[in-house]
N, C-alpha and C. Protein backbone atom coordinates (compact mmCIF):
# COMPACT_ATOMS: atom_id res chain seq x y z
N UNK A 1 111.05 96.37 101.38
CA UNK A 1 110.07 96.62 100.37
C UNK A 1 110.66 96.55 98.97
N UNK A 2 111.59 96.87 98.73
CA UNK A 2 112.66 97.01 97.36
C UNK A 2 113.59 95.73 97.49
N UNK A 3 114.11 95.49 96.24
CA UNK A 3 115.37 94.89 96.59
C UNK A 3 116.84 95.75 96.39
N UNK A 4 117.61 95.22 97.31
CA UNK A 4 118.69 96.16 97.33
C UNK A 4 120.25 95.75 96.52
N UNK A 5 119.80 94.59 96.22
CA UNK A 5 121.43 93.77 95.23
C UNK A 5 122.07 94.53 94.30
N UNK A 6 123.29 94.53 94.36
CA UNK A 6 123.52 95.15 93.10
C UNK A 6 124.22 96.89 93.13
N UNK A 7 123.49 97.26 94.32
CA UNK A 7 123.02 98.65 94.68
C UNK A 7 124.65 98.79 95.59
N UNK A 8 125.61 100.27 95.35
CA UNK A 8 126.55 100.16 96.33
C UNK A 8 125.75 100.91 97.41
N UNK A 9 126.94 100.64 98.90
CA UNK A 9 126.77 101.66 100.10
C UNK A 9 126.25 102.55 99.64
N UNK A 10 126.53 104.09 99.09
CA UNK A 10 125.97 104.90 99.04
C UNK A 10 124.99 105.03 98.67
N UNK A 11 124.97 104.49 97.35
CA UNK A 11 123.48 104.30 96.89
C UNK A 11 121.80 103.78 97.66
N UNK A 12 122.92 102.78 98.75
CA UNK A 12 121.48 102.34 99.95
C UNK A 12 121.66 103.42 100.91
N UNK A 13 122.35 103.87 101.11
CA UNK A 13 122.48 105.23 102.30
C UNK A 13 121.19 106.05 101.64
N UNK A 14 121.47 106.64 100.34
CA UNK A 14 120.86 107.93 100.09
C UNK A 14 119.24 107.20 99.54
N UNK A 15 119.25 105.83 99.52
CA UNK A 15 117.31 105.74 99.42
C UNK A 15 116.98 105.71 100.99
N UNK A 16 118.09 105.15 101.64
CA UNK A 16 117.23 104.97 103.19
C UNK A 16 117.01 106.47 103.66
N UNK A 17 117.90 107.35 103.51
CA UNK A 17 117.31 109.07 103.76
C UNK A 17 116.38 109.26 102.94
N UNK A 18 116.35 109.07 101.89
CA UNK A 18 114.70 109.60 101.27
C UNK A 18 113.67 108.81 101.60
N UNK A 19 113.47 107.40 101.73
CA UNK A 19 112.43 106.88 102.66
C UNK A 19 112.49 107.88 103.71
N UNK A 20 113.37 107.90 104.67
CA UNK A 20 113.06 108.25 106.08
C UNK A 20 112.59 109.83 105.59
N UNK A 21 113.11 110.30 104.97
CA UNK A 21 112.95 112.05 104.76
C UNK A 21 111.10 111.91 103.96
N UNK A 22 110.88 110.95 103.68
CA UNK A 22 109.51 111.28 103.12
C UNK A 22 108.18 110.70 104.04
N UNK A 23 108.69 109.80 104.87
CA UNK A 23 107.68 109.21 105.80
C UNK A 23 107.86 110.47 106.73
N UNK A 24 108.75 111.56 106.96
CA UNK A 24 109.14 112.17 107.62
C UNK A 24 108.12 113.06 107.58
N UNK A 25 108.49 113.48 106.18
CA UNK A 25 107.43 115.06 105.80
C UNK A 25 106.25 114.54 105.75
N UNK A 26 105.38 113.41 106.11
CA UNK A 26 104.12 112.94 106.50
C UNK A 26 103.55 113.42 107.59
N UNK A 27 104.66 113.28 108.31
CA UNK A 27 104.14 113.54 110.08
C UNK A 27 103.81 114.48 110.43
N UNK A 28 105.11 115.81 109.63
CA UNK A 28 105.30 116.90 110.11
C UNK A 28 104.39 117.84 109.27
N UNK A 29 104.03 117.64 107.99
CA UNK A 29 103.12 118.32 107.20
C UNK A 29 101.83 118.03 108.18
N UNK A 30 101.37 116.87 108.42
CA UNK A 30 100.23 116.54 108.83
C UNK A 30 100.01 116.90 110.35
N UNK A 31 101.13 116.98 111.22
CA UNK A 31 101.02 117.61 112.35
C UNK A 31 100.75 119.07 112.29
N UNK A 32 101.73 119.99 111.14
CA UNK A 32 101.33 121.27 111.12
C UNK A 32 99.73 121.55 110.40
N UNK A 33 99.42 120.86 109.47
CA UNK A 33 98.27 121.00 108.76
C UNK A 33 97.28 121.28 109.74
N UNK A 34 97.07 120.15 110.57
CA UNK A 34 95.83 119.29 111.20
C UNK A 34 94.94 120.35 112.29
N UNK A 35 95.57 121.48 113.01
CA UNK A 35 94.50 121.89 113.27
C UNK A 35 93.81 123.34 112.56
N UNK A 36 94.53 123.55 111.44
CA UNK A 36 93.62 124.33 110.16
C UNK A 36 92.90 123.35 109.04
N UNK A 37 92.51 122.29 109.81
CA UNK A 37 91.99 121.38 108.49
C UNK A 37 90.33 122.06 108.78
N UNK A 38 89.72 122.44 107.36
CA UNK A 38 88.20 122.47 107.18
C UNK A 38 88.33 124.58 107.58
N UNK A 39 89.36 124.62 107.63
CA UNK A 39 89.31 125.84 108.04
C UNK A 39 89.77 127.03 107.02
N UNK A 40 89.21 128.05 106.53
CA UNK A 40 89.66 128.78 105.55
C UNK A 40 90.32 130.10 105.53
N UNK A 41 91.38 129.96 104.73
CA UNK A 41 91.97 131.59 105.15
C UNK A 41 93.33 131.16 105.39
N UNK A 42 94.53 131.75 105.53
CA UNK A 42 95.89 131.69 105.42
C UNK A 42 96.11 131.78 107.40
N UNK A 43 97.04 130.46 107.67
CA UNK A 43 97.64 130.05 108.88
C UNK A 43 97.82 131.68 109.78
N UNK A 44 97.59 131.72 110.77
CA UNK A 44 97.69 132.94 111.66
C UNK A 44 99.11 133.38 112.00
N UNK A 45 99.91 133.86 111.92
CA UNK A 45 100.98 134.41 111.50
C UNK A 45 101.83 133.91 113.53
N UNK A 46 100.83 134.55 114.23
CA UNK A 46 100.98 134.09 115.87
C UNK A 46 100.90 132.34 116.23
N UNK A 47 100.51 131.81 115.48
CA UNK A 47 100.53 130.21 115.44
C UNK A 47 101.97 130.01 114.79
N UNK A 48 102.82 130.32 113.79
CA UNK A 48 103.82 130.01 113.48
C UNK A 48 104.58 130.58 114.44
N UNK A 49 104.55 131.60 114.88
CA UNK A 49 105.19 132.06 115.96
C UNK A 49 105.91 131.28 116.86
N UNK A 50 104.23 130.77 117.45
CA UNK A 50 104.47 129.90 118.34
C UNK A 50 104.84 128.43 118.24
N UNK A 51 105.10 128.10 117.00
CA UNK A 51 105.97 126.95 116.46
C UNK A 51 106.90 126.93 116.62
N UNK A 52 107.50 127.84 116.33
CA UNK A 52 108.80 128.75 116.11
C UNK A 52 109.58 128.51 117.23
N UNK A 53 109.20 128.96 118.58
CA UNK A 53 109.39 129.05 120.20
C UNK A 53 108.78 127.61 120.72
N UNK A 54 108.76 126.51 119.98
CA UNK A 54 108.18 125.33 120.74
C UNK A 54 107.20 125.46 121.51
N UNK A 55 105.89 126.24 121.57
CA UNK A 55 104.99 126.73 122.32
C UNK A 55 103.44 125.85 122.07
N UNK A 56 104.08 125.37 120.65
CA UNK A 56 102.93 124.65 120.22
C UNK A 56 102.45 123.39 119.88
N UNK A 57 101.70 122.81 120.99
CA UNK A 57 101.58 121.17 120.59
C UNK A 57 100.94 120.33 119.49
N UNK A 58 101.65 120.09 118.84
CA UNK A 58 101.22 119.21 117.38
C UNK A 58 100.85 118.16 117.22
N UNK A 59 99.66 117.63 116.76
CA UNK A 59 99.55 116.26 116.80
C UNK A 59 99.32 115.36 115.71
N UNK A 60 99.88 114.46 115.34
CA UNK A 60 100.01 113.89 113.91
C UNK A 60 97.74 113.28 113.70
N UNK A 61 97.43 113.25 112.63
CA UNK A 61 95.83 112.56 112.86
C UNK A 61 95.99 111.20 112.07
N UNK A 62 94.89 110.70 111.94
CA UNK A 62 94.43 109.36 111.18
C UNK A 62 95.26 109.29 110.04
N UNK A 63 95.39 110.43 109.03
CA UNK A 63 96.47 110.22 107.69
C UNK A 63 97.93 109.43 107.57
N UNK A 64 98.62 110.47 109.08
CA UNK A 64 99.10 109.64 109.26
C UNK A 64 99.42 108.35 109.75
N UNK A 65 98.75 108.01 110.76
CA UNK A 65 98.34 106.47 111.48
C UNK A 65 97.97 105.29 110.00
N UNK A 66 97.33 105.72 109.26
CA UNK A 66 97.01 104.45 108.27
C UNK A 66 98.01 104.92 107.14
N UNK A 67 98.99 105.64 106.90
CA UNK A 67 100.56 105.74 105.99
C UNK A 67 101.17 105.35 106.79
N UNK A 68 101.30 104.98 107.87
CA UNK A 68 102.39 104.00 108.41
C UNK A 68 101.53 102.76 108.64
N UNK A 69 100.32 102.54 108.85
CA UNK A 69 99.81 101.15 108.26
C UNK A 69 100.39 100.58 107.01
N UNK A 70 99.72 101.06 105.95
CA UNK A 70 100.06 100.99 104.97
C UNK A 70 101.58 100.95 104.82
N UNK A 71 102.87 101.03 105.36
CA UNK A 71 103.91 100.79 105.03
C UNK A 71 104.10 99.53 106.18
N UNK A 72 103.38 99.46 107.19
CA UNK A 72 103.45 98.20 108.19
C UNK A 72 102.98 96.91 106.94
N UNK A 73 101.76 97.19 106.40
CA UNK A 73 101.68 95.81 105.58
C UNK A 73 102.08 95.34 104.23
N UNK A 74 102.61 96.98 103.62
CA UNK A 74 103.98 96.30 102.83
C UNK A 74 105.08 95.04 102.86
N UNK A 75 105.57 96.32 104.26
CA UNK A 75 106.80 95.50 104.75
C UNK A 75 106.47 94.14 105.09
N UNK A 76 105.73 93.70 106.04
CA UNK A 76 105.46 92.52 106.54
C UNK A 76 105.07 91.59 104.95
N UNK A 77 104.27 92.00 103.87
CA UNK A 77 103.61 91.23 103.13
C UNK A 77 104.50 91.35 102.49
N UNK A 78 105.24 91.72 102.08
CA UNK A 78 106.01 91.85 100.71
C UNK A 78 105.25 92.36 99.27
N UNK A 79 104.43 92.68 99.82
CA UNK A 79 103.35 92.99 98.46
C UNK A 79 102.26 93.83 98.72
N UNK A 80 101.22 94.10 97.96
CA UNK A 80 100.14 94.75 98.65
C UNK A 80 99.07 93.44 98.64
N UNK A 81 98.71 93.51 99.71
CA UNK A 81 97.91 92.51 100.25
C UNK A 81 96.58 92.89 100.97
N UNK A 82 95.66 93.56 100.01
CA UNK A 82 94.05 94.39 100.59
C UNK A 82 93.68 93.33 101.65
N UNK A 83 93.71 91.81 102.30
CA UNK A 83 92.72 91.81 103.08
C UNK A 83 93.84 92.00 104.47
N UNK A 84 95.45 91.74 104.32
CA UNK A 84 95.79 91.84 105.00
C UNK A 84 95.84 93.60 105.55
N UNK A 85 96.04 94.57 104.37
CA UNK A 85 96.29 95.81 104.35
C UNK A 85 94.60 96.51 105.37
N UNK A 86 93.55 95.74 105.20
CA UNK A 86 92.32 96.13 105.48
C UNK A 86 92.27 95.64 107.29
N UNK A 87 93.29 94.71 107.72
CA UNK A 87 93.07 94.33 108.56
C UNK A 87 94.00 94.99 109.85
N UNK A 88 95.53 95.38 109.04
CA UNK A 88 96.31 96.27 109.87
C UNK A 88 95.79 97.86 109.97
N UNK A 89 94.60 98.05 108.99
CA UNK A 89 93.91 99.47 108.96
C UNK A 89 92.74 99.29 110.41
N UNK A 90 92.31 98.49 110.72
CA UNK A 90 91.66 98.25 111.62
C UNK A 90 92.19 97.97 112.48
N UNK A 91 93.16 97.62 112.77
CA UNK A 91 94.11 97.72 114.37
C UNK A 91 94.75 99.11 114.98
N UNK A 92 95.15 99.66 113.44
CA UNK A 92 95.51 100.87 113.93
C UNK A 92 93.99 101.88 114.38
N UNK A 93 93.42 101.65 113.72
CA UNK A 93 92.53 102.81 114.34
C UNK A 93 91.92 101.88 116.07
N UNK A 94 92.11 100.77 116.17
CA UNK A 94 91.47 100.26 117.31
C UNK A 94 92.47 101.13 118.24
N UNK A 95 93.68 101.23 117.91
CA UNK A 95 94.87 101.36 118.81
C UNK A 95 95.13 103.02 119.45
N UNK A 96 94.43 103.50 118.05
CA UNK A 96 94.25 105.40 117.95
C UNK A 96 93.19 105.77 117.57
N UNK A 97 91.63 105.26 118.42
CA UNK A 97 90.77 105.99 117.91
C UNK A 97 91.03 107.73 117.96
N UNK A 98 91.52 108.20 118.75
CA UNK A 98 91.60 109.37 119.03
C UNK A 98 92.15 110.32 117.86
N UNK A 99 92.54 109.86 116.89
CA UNK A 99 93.37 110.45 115.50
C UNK A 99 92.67 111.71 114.85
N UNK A 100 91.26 111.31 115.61
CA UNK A 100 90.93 112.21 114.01
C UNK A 100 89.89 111.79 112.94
N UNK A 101 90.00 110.17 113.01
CA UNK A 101 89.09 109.60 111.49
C UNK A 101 87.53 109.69 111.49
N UNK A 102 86.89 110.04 110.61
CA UNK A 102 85.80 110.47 110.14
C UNK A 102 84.84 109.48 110.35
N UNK A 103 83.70 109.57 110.90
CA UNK A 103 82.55 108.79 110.91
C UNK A 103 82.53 107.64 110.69
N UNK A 104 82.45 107.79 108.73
CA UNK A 104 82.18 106.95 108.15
C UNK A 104 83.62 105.67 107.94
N UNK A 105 84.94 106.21 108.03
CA UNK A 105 85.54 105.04 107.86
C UNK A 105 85.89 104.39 109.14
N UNK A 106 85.75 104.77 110.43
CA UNK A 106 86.32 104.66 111.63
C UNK A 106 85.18 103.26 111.87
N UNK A 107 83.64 103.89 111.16
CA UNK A 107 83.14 102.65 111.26
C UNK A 107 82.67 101.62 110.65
N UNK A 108 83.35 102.10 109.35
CA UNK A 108 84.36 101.08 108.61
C UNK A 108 84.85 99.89 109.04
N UNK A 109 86.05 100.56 109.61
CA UNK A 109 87.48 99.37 110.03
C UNK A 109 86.62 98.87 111.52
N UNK A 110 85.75 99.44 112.29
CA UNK A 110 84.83 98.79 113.38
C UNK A 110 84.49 97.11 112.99
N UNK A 111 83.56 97.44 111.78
CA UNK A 111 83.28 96.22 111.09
C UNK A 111 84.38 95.37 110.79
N UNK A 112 85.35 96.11 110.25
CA UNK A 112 86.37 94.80 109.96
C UNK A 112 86.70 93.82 110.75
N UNK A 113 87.05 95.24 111.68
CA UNK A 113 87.72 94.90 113.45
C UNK A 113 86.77 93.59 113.77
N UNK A 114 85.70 93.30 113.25
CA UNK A 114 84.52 92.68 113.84
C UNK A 114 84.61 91.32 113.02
N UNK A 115 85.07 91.13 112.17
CA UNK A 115 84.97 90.27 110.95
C UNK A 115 84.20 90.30 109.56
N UNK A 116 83.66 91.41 109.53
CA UNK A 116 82.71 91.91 108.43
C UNK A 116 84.07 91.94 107.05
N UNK A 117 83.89 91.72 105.82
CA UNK A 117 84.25 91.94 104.66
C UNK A 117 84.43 93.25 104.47
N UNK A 118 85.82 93.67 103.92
CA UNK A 118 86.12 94.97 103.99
C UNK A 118 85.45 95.16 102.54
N UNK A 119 85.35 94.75 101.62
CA UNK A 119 85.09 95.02 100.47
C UNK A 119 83.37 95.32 100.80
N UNK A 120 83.05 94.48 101.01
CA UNK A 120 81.71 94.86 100.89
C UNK A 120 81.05 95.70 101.96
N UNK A 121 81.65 96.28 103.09
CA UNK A 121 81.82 97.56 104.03
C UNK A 121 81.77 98.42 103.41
N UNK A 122 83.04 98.68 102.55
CA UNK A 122 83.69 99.62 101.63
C UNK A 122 82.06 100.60 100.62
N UNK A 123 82.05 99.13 99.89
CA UNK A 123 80.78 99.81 98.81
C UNK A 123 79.83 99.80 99.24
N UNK A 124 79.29 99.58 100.67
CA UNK A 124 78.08 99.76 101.07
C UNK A 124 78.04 101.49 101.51
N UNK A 125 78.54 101.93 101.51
CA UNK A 125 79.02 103.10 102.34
C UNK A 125 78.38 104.67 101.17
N UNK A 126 78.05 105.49 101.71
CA UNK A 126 77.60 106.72 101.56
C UNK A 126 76.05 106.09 100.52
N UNK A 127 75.32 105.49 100.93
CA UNK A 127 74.11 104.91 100.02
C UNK A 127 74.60 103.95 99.25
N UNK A 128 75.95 103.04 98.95
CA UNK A 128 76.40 102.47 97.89
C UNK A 128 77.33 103.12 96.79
N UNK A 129 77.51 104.12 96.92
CA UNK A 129 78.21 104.82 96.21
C UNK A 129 79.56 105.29 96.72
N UNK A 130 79.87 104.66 97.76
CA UNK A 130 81.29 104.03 98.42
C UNK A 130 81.92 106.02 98.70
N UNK A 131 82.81 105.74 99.52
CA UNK A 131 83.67 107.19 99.84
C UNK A 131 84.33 107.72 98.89
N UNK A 132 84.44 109.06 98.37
CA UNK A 132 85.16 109.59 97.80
C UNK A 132 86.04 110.74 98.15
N UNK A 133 86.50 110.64 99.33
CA UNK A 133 86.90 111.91 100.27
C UNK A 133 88.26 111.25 100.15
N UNK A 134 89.11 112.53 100.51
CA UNK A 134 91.15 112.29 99.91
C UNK A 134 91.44 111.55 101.26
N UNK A 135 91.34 110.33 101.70
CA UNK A 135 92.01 109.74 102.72
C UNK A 135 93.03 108.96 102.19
N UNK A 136 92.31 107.92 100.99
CA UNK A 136 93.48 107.14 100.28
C UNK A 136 94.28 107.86 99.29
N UNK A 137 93.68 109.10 99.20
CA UNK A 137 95.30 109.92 98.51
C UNK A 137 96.34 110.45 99.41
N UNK A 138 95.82 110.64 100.86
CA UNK A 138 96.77 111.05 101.62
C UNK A 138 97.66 109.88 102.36
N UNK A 139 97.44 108.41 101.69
CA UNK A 139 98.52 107.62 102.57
C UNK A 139 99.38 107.25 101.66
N UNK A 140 99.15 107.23 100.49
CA UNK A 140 100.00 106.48 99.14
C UNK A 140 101.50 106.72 99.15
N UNK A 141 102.14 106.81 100.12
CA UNK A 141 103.24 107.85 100.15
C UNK A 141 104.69 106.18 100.37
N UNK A 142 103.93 105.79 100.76
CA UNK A 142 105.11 104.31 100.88
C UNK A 142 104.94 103.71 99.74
N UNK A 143 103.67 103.66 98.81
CA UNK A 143 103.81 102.90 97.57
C UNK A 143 104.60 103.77 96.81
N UNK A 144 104.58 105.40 96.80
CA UNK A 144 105.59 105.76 95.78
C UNK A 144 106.90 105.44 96.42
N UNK A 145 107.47 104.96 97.68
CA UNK A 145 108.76 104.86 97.89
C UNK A 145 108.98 103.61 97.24
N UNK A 146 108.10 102.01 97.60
CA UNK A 146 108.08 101.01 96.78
C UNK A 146 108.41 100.85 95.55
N UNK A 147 107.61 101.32 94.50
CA UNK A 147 107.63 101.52 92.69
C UNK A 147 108.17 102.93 92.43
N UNK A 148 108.69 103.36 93.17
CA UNK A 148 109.88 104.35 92.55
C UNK A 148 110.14 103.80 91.15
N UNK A 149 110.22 104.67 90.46
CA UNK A 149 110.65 104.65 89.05
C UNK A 149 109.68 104.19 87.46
N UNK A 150 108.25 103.78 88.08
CA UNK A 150 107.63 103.51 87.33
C UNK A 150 105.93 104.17 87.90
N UNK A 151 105.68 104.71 87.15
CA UNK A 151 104.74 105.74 87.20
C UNK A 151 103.46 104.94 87.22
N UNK A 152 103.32 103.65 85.77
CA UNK A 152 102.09 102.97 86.03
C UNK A 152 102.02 102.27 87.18
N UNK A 153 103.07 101.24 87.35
CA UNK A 153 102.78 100.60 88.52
C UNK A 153 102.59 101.17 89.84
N UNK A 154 102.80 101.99 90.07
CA UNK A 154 102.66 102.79 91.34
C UNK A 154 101.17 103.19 91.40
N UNK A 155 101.11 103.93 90.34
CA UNK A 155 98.92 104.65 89.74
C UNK A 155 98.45 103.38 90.22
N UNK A 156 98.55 101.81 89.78
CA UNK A 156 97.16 101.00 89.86
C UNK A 156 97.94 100.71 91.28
N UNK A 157 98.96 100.69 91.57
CA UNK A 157 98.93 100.06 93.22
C UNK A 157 97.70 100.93 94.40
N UNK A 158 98.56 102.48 93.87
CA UNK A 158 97.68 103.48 94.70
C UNK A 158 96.37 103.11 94.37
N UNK A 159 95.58 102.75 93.61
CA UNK A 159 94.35 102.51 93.04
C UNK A 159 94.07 101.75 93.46
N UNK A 160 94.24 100.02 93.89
CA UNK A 160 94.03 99.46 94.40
C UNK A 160 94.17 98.87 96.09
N UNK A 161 94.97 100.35 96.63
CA UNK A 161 95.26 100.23 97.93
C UNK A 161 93.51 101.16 98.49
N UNK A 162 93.45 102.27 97.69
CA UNK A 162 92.34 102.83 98.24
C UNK A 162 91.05 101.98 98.18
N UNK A 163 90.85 100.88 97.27
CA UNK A 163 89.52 100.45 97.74
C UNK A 163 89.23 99.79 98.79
N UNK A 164 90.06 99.45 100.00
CA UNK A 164 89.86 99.05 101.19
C UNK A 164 89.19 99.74 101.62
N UNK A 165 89.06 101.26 101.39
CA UNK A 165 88.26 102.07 102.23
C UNK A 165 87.30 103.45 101.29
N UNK A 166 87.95 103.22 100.29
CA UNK A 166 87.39 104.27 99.38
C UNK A 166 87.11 103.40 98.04
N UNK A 167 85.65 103.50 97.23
CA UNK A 167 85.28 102.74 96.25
C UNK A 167 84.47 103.57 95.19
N UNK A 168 84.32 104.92 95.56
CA UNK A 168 84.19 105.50 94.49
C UNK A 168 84.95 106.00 93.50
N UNK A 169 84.75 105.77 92.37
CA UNK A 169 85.96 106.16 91.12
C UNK A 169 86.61 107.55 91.61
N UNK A 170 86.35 108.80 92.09
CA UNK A 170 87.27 109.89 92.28
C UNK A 170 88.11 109.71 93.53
N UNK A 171 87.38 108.80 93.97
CA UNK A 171 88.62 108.39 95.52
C UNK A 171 89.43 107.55 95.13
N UNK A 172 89.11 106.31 94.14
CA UNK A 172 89.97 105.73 93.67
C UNK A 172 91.06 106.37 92.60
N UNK A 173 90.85 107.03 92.21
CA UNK A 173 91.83 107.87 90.68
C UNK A 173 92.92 108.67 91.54
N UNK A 174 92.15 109.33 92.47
CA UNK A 174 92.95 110.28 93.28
C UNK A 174 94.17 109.50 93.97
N UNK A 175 93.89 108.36 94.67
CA UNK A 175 95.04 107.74 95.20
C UNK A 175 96.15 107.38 94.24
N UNK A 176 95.67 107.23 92.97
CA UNK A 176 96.37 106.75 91.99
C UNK A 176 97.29 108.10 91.27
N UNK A 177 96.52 109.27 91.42
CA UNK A 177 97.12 110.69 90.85
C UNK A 177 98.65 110.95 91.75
N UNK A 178 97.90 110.78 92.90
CA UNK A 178 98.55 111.89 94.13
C UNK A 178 100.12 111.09 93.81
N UNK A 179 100.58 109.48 93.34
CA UNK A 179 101.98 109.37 93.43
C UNK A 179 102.63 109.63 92.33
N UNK A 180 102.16 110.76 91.60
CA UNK A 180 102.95 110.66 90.72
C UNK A 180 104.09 112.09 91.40
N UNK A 181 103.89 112.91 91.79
CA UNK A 181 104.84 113.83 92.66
C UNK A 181 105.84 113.05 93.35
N UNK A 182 105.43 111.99 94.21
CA UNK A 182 106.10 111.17 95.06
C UNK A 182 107.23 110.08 94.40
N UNK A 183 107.27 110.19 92.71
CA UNK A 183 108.14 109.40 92.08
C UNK A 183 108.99 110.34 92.08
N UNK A 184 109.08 111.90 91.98
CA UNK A 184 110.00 112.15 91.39
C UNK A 184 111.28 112.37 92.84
N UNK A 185 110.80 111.76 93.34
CA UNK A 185 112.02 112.00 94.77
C UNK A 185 113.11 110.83 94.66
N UNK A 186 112.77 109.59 93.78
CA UNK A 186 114.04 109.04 93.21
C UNK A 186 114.39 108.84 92.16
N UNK A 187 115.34 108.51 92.26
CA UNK A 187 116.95 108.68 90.63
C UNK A 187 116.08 108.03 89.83
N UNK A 188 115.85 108.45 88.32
CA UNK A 188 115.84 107.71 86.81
C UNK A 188 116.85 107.55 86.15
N UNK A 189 117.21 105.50 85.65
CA UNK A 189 116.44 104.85 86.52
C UNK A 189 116.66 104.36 87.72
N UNK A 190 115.75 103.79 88.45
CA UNK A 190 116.38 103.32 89.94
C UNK A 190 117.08 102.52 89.84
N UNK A 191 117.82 102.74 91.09
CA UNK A 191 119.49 101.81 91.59
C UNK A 191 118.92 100.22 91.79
N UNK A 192 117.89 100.06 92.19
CA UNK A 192 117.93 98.30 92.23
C UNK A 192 116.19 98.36 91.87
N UNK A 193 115.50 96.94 91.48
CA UNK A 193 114.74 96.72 90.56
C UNK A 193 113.76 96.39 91.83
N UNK A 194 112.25 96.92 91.86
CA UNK A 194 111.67 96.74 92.76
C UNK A 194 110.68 95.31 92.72
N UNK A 195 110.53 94.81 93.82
CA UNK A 195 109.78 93.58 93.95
C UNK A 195 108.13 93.76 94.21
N UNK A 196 107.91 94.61 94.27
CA UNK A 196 106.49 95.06 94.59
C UNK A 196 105.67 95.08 93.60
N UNK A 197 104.14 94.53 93.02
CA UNK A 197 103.91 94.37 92.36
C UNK A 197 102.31 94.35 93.09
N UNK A 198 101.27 94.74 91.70
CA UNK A 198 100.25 94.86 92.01
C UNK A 198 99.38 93.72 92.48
N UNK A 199 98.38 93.28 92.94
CA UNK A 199 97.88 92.18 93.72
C UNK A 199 97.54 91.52 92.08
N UNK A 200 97.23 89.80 91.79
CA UNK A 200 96.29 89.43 90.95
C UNK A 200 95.29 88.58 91.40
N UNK A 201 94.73 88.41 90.68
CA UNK A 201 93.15 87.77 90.75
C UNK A 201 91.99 88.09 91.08
């Protein structure tokens, strides 16, 4: 996803641990999260417990399944590539309906899965006024590993990764907000110059 020239050993050692350490804390946040999601009030003290003692089975949901999409069609594209990115979002959920995903985007990526236009799926959705629920803020997590070091380019990537599935302006802004935390996990400025760049035309 980056380029690495230039960059010594150590320097590629310690981004490949923070990639891995941040796709990491995806899984495991989202495995512990996931069955207090929609639920209010502070985690039950006997549930950590039983974390604690391996007692308790965790299961990663949809957030994470389309953040490792989303880093599947990085990698492969070299870029962000919405119809390709719209199309590995629809395999994965073919592959894991069981995740977790919500109604409305599961039958979403159905359509895609089908050959329908993701774009125009997208904004047909909640009356036309497209989704605005935090799904595409919760995958953006490989574009901040990508544009490490630059704050705009990362905002319109995240921005333009969520309209595959989210097309209302607060779903879109949000994907674009949520990386700015996710920059600060590498060095200013970065060790090698990134190749990733926002889609044109």
């Amino acid at each position: 996803m980056t380029q690495v020239g230039g960059a010594g050993p150590d320097q590629v050692d310690d981004r490949e641990r923070r990639y891995h350490g941040a796709l990491l804390g995806v899984v495991v946040g989202d495995a512990l999260g996931a069955p207090f999601e929609g639920h209010p009030g502070l985690v039950p003290p006997a549930f950590l417990t039983r974390i604690d003692a391996g007692q308790a089975l965790l299961r990663y949901t949809d957030d994470t399944t389309m953040t490792f999409a989303l880093a599947e069609s990085l990698l492969f594209c070299r870029r962000l590539d919405l119809d390709h990115l719209a199309a590995t979002f629809a395999t994965a959920c073919q592959r894991e309906p069981h995740r977790g995903y919500g109604p409305a985007v599961a039958q979403l990526l159905g359509r895609v899965a089908t050959g329908a236009g993701w774009a125009q799926a997208a904004a047909s959705q909640f009356g036309g006024q497209g989704s605005f629920g935090n799904g595409a803020a919760m995958r953006v997590p490989p574009i901040g590993i990508c544009a490490h070091g630059s704050l705009e380019v990362a905002a319109e990537l995240g921005r333009e990764s969520a309209r595959v599935t989210h097309t209302h302006p607060e779903g879109v802004d949000a994907a674009g907000a949520r990386l700015q935390p996710w920059l600060s996990l590498w060095p200013t400025p970065p060790p090698a110059p990134t190749t990733l760049r926002p889609p044109t035309g």
